[in-house]
Every structure is written in C-alpha cells, then in structure tokens.
C-alpha atoms as a PDB file:
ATOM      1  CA  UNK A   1       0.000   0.000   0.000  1.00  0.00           C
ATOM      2  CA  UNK A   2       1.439   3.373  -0.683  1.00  0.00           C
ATOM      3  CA  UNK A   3       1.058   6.005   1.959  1.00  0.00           C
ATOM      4  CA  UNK A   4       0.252   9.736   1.331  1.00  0.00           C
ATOM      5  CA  UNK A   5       3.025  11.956   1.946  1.00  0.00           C
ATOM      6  CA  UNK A   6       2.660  15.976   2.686  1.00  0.00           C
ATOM      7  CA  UNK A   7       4.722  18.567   2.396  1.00  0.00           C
ATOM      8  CA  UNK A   8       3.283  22.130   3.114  1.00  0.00           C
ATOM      9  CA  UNK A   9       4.702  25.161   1.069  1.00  0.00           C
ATOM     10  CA  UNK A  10       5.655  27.565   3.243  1.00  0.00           C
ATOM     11  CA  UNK A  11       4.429  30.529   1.888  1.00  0.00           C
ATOM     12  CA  UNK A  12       0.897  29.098   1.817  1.00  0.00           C
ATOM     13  CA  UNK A  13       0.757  25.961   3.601  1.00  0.00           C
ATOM     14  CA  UNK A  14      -0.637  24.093   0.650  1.00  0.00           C
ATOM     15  CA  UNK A  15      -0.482  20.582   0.876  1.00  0.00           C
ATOM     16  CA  UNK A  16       1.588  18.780  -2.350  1.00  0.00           C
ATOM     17  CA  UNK A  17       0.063  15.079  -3.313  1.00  0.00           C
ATOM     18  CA  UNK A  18       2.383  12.186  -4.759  1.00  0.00           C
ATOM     19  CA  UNK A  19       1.636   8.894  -4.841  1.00  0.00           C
ATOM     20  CA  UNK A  20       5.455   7.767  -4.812  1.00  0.00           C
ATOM     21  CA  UNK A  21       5.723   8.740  -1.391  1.00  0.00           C
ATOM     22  CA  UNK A  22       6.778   5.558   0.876  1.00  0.00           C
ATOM     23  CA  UNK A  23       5.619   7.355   4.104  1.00  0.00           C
ATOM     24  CA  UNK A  24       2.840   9.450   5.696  1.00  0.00           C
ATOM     25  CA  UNK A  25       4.641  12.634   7.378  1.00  0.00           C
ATOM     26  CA  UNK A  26       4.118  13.908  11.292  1.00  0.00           C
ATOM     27  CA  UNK A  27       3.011  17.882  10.475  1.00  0.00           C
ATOM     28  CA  UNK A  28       3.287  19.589  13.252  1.00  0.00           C
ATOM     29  CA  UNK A  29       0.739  20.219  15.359  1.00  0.00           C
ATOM     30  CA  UNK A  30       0.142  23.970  14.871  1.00  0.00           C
ATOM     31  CA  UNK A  31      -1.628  23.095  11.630  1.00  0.00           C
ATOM     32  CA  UNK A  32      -5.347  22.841  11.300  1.00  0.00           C
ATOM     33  CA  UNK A  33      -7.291  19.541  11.967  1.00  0.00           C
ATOM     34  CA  UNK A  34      -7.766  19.711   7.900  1.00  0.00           C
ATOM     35  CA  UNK A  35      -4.615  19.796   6.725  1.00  0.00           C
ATOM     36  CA  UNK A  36      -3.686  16.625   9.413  1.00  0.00           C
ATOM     37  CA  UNK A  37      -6.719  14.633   9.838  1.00  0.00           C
ATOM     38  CA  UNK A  38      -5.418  12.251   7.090  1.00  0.00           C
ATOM     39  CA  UNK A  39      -2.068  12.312   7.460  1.00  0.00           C
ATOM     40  CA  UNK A  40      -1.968   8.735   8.624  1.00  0.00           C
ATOM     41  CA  UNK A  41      -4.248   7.078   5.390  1.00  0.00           C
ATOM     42  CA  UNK A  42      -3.525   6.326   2.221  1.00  0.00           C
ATOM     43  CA  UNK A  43      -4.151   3.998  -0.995  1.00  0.00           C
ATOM     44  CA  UNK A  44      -3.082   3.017  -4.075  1.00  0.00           C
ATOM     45  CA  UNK A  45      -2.961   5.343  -6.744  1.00  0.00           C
ATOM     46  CA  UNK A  46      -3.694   8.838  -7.041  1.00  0.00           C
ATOM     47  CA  UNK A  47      -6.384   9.502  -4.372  1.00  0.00           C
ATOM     48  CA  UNK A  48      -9.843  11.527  -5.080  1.00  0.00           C
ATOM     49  CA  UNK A  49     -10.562  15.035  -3.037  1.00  0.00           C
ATOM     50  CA  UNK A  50     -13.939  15.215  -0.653  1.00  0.00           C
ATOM     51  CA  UNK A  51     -15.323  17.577   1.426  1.00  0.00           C
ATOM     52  CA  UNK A  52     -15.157  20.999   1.743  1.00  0.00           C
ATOM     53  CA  UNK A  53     -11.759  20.639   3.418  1.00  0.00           C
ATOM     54  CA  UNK A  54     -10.872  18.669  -0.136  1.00  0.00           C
ATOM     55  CA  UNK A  55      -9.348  16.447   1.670  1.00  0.00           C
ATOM     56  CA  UNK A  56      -8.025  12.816  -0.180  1.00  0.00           C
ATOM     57  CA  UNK A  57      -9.780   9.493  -0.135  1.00  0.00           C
ATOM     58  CA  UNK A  58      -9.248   6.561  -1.879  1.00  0.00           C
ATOM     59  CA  UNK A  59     -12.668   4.763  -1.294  1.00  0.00           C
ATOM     60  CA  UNK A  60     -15.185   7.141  -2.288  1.00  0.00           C
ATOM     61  CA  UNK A  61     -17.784   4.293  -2.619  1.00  0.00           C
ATOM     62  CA  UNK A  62     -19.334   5.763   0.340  1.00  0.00           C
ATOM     63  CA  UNK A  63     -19.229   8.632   1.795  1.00  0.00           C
ATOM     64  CA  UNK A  64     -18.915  12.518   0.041  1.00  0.00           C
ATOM     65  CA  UNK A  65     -18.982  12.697  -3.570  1.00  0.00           C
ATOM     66  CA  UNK A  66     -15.535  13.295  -5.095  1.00  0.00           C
ATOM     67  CA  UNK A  67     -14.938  17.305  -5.620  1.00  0.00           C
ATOM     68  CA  UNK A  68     -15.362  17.873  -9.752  1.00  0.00           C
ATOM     69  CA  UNK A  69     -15.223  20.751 -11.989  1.00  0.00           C
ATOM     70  CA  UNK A  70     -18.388  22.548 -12.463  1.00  0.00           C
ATOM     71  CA  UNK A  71     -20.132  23.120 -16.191  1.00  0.00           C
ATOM     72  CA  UNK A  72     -19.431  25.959 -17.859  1.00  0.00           C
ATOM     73  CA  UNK A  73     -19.513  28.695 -20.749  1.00  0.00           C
ATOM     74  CA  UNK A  74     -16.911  30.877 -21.281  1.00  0.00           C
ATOM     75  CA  UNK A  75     -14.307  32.461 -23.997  1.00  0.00           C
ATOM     76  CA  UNK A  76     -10.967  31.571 -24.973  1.00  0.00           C
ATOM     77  CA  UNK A  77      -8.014  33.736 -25.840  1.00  0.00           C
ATOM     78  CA  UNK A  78      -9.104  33.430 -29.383  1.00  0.00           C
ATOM     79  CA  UNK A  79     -12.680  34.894 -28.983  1.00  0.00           C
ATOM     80  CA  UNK A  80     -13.784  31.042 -28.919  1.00  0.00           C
ATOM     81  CA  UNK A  81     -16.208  29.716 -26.728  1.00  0.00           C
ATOM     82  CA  UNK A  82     -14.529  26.847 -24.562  1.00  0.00           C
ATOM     83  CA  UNK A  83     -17.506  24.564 -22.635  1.00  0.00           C
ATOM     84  CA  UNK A  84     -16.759  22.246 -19.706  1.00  0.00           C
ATOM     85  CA  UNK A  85     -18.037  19.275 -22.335  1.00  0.00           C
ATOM     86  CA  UNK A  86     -14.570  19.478 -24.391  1.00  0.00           C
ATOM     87  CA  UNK A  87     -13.182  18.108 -21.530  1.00  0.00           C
ATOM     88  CA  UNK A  88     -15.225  14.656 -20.819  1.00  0.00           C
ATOM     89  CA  UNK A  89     -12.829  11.580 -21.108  1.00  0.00           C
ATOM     90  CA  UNK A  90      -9.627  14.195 -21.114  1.00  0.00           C
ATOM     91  CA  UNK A  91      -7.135  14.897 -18.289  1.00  0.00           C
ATOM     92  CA  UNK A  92      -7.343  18.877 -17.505  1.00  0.00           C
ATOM     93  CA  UNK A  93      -4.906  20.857 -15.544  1.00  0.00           C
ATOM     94  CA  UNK A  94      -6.494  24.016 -13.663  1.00  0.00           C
ATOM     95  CA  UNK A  95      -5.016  27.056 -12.708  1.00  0.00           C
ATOM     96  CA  UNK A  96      -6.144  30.792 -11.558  1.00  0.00           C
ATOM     97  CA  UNK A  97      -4.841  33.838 -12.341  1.00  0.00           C
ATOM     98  CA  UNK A  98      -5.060  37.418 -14.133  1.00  0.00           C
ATOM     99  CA  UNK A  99      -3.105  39.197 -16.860  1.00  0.00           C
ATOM    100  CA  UNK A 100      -2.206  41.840 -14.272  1.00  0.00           C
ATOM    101  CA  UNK A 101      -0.622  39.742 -11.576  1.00  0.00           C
ATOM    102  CA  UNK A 102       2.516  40.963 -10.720  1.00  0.00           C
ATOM    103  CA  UNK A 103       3.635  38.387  -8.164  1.00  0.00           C
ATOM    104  CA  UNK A 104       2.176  34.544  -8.216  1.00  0.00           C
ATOM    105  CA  UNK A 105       0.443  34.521 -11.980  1.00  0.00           C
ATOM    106  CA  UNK A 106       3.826  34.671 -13.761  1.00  0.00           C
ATOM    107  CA  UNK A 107       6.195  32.502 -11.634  1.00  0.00           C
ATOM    108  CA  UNK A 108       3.301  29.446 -11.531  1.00  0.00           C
ATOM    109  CA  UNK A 109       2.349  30.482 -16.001  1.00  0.00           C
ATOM    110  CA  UNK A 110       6.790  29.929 -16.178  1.00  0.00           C
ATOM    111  CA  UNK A 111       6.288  27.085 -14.003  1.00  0.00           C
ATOM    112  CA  UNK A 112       3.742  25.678 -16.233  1.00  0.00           C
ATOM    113  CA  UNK A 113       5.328  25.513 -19.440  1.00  0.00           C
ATOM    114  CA  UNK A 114       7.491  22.783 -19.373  1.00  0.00           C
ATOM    115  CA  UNK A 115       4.039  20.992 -18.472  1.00  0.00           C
ATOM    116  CA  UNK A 116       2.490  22.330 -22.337  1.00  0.00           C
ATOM    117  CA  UNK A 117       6.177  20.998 -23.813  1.00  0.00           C
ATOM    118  CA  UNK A 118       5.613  18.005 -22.077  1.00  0.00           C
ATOM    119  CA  UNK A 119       2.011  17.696 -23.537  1.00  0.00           C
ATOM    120  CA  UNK A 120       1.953  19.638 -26.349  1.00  0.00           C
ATOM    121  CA  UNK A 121       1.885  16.851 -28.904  1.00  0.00           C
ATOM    122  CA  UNK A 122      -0.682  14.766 -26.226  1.00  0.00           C
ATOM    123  CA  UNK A 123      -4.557  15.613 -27.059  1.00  0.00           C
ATOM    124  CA  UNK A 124      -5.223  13.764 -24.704  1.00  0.00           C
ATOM    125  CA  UNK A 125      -4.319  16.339 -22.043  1.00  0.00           C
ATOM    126  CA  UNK A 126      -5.797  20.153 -21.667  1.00  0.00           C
ATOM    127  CA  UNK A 127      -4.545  23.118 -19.568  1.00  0.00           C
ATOM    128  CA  UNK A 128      -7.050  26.126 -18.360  1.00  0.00           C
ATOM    129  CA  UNK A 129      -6.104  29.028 -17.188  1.00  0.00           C
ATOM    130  CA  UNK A 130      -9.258  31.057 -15.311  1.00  0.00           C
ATOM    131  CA  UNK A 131      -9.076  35.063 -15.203  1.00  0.00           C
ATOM    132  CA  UNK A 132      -9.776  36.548 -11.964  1.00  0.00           C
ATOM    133  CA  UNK A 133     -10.308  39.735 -13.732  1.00  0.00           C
ATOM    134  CA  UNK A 134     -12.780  38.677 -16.382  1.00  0.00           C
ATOM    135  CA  UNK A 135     -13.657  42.341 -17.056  1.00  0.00           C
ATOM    136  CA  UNK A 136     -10.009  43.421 -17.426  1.00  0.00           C
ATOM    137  CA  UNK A 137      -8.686  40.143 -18.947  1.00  0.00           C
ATOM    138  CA  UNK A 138     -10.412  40.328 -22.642  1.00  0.00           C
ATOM    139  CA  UNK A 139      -9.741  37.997 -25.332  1.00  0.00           C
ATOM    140  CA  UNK A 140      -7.600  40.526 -26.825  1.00  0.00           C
ATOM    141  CA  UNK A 141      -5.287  40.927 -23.599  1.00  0.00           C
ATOM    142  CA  UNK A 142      -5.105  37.218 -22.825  1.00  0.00           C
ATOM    143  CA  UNK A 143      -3.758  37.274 -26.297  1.00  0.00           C
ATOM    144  CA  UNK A 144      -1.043  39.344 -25.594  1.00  0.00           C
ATOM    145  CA  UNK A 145      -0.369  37.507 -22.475  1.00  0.00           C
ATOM    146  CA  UNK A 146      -0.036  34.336 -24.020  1.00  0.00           C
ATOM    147  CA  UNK A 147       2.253  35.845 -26.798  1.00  0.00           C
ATOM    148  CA  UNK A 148       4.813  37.417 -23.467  1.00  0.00           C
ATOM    149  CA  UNK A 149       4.301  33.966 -21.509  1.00  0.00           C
ATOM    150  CA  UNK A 150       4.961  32.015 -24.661  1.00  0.00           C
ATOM    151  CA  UNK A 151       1.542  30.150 -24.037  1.00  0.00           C
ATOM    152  CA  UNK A 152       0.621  27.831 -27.156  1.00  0.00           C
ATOM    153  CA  UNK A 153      -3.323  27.741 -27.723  1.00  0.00           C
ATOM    154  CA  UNK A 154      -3.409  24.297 -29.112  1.00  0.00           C
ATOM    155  CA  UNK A 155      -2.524  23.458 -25.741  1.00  0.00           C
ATOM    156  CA  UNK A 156      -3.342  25.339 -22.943  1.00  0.00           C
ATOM    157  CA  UNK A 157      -6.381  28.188 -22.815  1.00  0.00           C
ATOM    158  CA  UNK A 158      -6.652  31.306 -21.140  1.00  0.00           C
ATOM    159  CA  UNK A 159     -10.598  31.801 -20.490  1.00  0.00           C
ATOM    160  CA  UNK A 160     -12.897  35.004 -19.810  1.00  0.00           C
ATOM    161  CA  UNK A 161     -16.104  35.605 -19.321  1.00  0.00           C
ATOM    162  CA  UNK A 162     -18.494  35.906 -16.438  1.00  0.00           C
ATOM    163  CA  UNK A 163     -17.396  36.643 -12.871  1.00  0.00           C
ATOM    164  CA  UNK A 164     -19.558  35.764 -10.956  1.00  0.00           C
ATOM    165  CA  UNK A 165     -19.829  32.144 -12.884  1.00  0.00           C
ATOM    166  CA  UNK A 166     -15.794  31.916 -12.621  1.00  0.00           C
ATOM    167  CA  UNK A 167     -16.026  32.875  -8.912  1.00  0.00           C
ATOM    168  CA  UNK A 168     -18.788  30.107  -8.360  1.00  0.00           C
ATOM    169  CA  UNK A 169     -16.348  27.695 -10.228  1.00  0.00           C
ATOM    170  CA  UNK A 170     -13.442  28.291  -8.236  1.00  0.00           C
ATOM    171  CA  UNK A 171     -15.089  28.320  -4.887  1.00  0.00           C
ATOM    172  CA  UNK A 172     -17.760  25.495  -5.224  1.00  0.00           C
ATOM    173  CA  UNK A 173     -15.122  23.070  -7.424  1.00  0.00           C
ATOM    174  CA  UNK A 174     -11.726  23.721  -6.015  1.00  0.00           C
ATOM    175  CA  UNK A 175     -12.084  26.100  -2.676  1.00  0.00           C
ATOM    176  CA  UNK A 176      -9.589  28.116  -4.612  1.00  0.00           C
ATOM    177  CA  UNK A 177      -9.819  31.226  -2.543  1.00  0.00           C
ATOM    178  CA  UNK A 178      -9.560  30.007   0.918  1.00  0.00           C
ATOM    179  CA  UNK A 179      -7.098  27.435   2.930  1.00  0.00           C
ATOM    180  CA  UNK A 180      -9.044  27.047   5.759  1.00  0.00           C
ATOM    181  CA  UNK A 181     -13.148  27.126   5.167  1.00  0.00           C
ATOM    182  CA  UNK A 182     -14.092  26.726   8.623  1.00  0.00           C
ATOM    183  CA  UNK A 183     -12.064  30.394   9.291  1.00  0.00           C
ATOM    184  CA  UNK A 184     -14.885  31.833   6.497  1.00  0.00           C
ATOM    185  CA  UNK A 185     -17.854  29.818   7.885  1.00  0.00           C
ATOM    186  CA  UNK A 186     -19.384  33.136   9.284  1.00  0.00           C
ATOM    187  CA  UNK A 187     -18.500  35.875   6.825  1.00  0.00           C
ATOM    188  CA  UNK A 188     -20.843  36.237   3.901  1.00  0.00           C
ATOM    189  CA  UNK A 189     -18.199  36.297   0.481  1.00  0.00           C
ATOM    190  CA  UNK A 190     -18.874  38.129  -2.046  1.00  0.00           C
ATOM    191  CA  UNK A 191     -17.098  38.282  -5.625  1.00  0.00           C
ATOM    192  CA  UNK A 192     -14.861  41.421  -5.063  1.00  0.00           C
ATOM    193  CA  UNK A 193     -13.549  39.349  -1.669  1.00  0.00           C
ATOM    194  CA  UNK A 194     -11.753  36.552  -3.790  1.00  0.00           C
ATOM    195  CA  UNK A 195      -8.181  35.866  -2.740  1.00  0.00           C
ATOM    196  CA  UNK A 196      -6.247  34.776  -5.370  1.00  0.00           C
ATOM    197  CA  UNK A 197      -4.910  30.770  -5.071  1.00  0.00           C
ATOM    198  CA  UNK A 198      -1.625  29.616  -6.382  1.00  0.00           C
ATOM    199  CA  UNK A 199      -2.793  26.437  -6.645  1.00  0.00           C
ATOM    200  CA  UNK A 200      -3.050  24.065  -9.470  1.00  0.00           C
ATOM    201  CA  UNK A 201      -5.171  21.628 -10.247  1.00  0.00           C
ATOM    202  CA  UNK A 202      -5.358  18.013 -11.741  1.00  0.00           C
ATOM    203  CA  UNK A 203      -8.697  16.614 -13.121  1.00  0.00           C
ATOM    204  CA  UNK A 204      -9.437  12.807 -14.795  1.00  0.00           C
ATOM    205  CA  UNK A 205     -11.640  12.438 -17.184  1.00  0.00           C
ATOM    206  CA  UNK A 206     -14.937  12.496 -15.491  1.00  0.00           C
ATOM    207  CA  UNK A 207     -13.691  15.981 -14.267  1.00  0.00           C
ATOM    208  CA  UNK A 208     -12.865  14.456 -10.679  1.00  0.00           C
ATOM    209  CA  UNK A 209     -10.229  16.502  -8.733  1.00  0.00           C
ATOM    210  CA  UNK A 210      -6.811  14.125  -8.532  1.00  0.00           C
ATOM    211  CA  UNK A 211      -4.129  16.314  -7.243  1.00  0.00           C
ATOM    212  CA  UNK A 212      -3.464  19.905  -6.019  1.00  0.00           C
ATOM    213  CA  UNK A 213       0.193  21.254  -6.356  1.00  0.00           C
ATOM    214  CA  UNK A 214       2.086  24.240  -5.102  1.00  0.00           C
ATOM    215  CA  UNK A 215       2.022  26.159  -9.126  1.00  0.00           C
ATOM    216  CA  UNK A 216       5.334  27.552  -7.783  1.00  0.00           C
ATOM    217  CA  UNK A 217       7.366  24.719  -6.689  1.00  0.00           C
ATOM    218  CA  UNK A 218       9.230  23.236  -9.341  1.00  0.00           C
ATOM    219  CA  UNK A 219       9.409  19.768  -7.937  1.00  0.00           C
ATOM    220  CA  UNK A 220       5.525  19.506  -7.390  1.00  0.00           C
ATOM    221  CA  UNK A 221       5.016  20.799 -11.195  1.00  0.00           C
ATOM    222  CA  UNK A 222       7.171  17.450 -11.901  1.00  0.00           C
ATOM    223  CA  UNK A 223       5.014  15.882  -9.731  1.00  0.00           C
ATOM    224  CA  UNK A 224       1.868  17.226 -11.730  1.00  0.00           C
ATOM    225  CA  UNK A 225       3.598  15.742 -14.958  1.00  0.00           C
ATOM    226  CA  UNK A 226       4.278  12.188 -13.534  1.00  0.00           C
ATOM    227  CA  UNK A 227       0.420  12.192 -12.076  1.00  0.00           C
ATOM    228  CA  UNK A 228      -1.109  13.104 -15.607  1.00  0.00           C
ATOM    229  CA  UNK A 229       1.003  10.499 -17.117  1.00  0.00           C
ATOM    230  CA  UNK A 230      -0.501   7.801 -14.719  1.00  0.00           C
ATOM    231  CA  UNK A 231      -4.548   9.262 -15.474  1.00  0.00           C
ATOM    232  CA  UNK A 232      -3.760   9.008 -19.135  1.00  0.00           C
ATOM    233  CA  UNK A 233      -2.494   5.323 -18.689  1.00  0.00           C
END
C-alpha cells in the first residue's frame, strides 16, 4: 500500500500530493485539523478530493462525492467559446490567475510551461487558465499575455467571461480562494472578496479533482507531470 506523503509550502501551507511517497509525514501540530486529519491514510494510486476541506480518499464508494469541476460557458483567448463538455474523457490541468498579476500569476504560467512541452503533442491532455479579472482580462489581452508567456493555444487556454460564474467555479469546485473554510464559515463572500490561489489543479476524465500542487514549486510541477502520465495510462 502506498502512503500519502505531505509537504506544506511555506508561503501558503498548501499541501503537495504524490503517490510515490513511501511514508505518511508527522506535520506539526500547529496546523489545522484539515490539513492533518489524514495524514496517517492512504491507498493506491492517485487519491480523489472530498469535502469541503478537499481532503483525499481513496474509497469514495461511500461517503462525500468526489470534488469535480463545475459546467461551464466561457471564452478563450481566441474569442472562442470553450464549454466544460470538451473536456469529458480528457485529463485537464487548472489554474487561476489574471493578466495583471505581478507576483504569483507569472512565476506558476513559467512554471507551467514545461508541463504544455511536455504535452503539447498529447490531445489527450488540456490546460485552463481562469481570469480573476474577467472584465479586465479580454480575449484581446489574454492574447497578448499568451504571446509574453509564450503560451501555445493548441494546448493550454486562457478563459474570460463571467465573474460571478468563474467565482462560483473556483469556490464550489476547487475552494480556490480560501485554505481554511471553517475560518470563512461566518462571513458572507462576495465576488470582489476573492483571494487569489496559487494552486493548481489536476482533473481525470470524469472531471474528478486528482491532485493539487504548489504552481510555484518546481518539484511539485514534476510531480503534476508524472500524475497526468498515470490518469492518461
């Protein structure tokens, strides 16, 4: 049986997923009961996320339904309209950020492309990108994003549109605001409180949320590449 192995960034305290890990890790205590509450479990393969605390199981037979990317409508960097349905049967890679970013958004887009090289030639594989900043981010300047960030469109796509539908997305499929949602239980969030998430995301190809690495950490991104390989197999 292979055991799930942490490691918490520690600029954010996300937790990094690999399935080659021999051993579960002791986190210290000063971490939330979320991040530590399965510390201890594990199972074969990459493991499924549950819960709003998204954290990993590997029997989800019974129990909460697997977190999964939500439908939806929006517009590509090419004035295309990209659906959740061009995904079904594919293994997607998630990420968040906006064209104004001057921090996270281009150290996890650098730390991305040797994922689209990787792929590029693999169909079989898609990478989204979700603006923050829908109504700054038009088609037009994720165009000229992709053309500084060297971003290939057959590839990976930069999506607009709606905010409050990209908001929903991130919050009700990934949690991709928050770290802990138990601190937000009481506080009514709106759209304009969104805190932007470094994380990315791995999806199979029912949609089903498979992994969540650090985008700025090298080593998880090569951990990202290695779990794709093992959903497309």
């Amino acid at each position: 049986m292979i055991s799930l192995c942490a490691r918490l960034s520690a600029a954010t305290a996300v937790l990094i997923f690999s399935v080659s890990c021999k051993k579960a890790v002791s986190i210290a205590s000063e971490y939330p009961t979320e991040v530590t509450a399965f510390a201890s479990e594990g199972g074969e393969g990459l493991p499924y996320f549950v819960g709003q605390d998204l954290r990993p199981a590997w029997n989800v037979q019974t129990g909460p339904a697997p977190r999964s990317l939500s439908s939806f409508h929006l517009t590509d960097q090419n004035s295309k309209n990209f659906t959740s349905h061009k995904l079904q049967g594919k293994v997607t890679i998630v990420s968040f950020f906006f064209t104004k970013c001057p921090g996270i958004c281009p150290v996890t887009t650098a730390r991305l492309r040797p994922v689209q090289k990787k792929f590029l030639q693999e169909n079989r594989i898609e990478m989204l990108s979700f603006s923050i900043t829908p109504e700054i981010d038009t088609p037009e300047q994720l165009t000229k994003f992709a053309k500084v960030h060297h971003i290939n469109d057959r590839r990976w796509h930069l999506l607009t549109g709606d905010k409050t539908s990209i908001y929903r997305l991130a919050r009700e499929s990934f949690n991709a605001d928050t770290f802990s949602p138990k601190a937000n239980a009481h506080k009514k969030i709106t759209a304009s409180d969104f805190l932007h998430s470094e994380n990315v995301y791995l999806l199979d190809g029912e949609l089903k949320v498979r992994g969540i690495y650090t985008g700025r950490d090298t080593a998880a991104i090569q951990n990202l590449i290695r779990d794709a390989e093992s959903l497309l197999q």
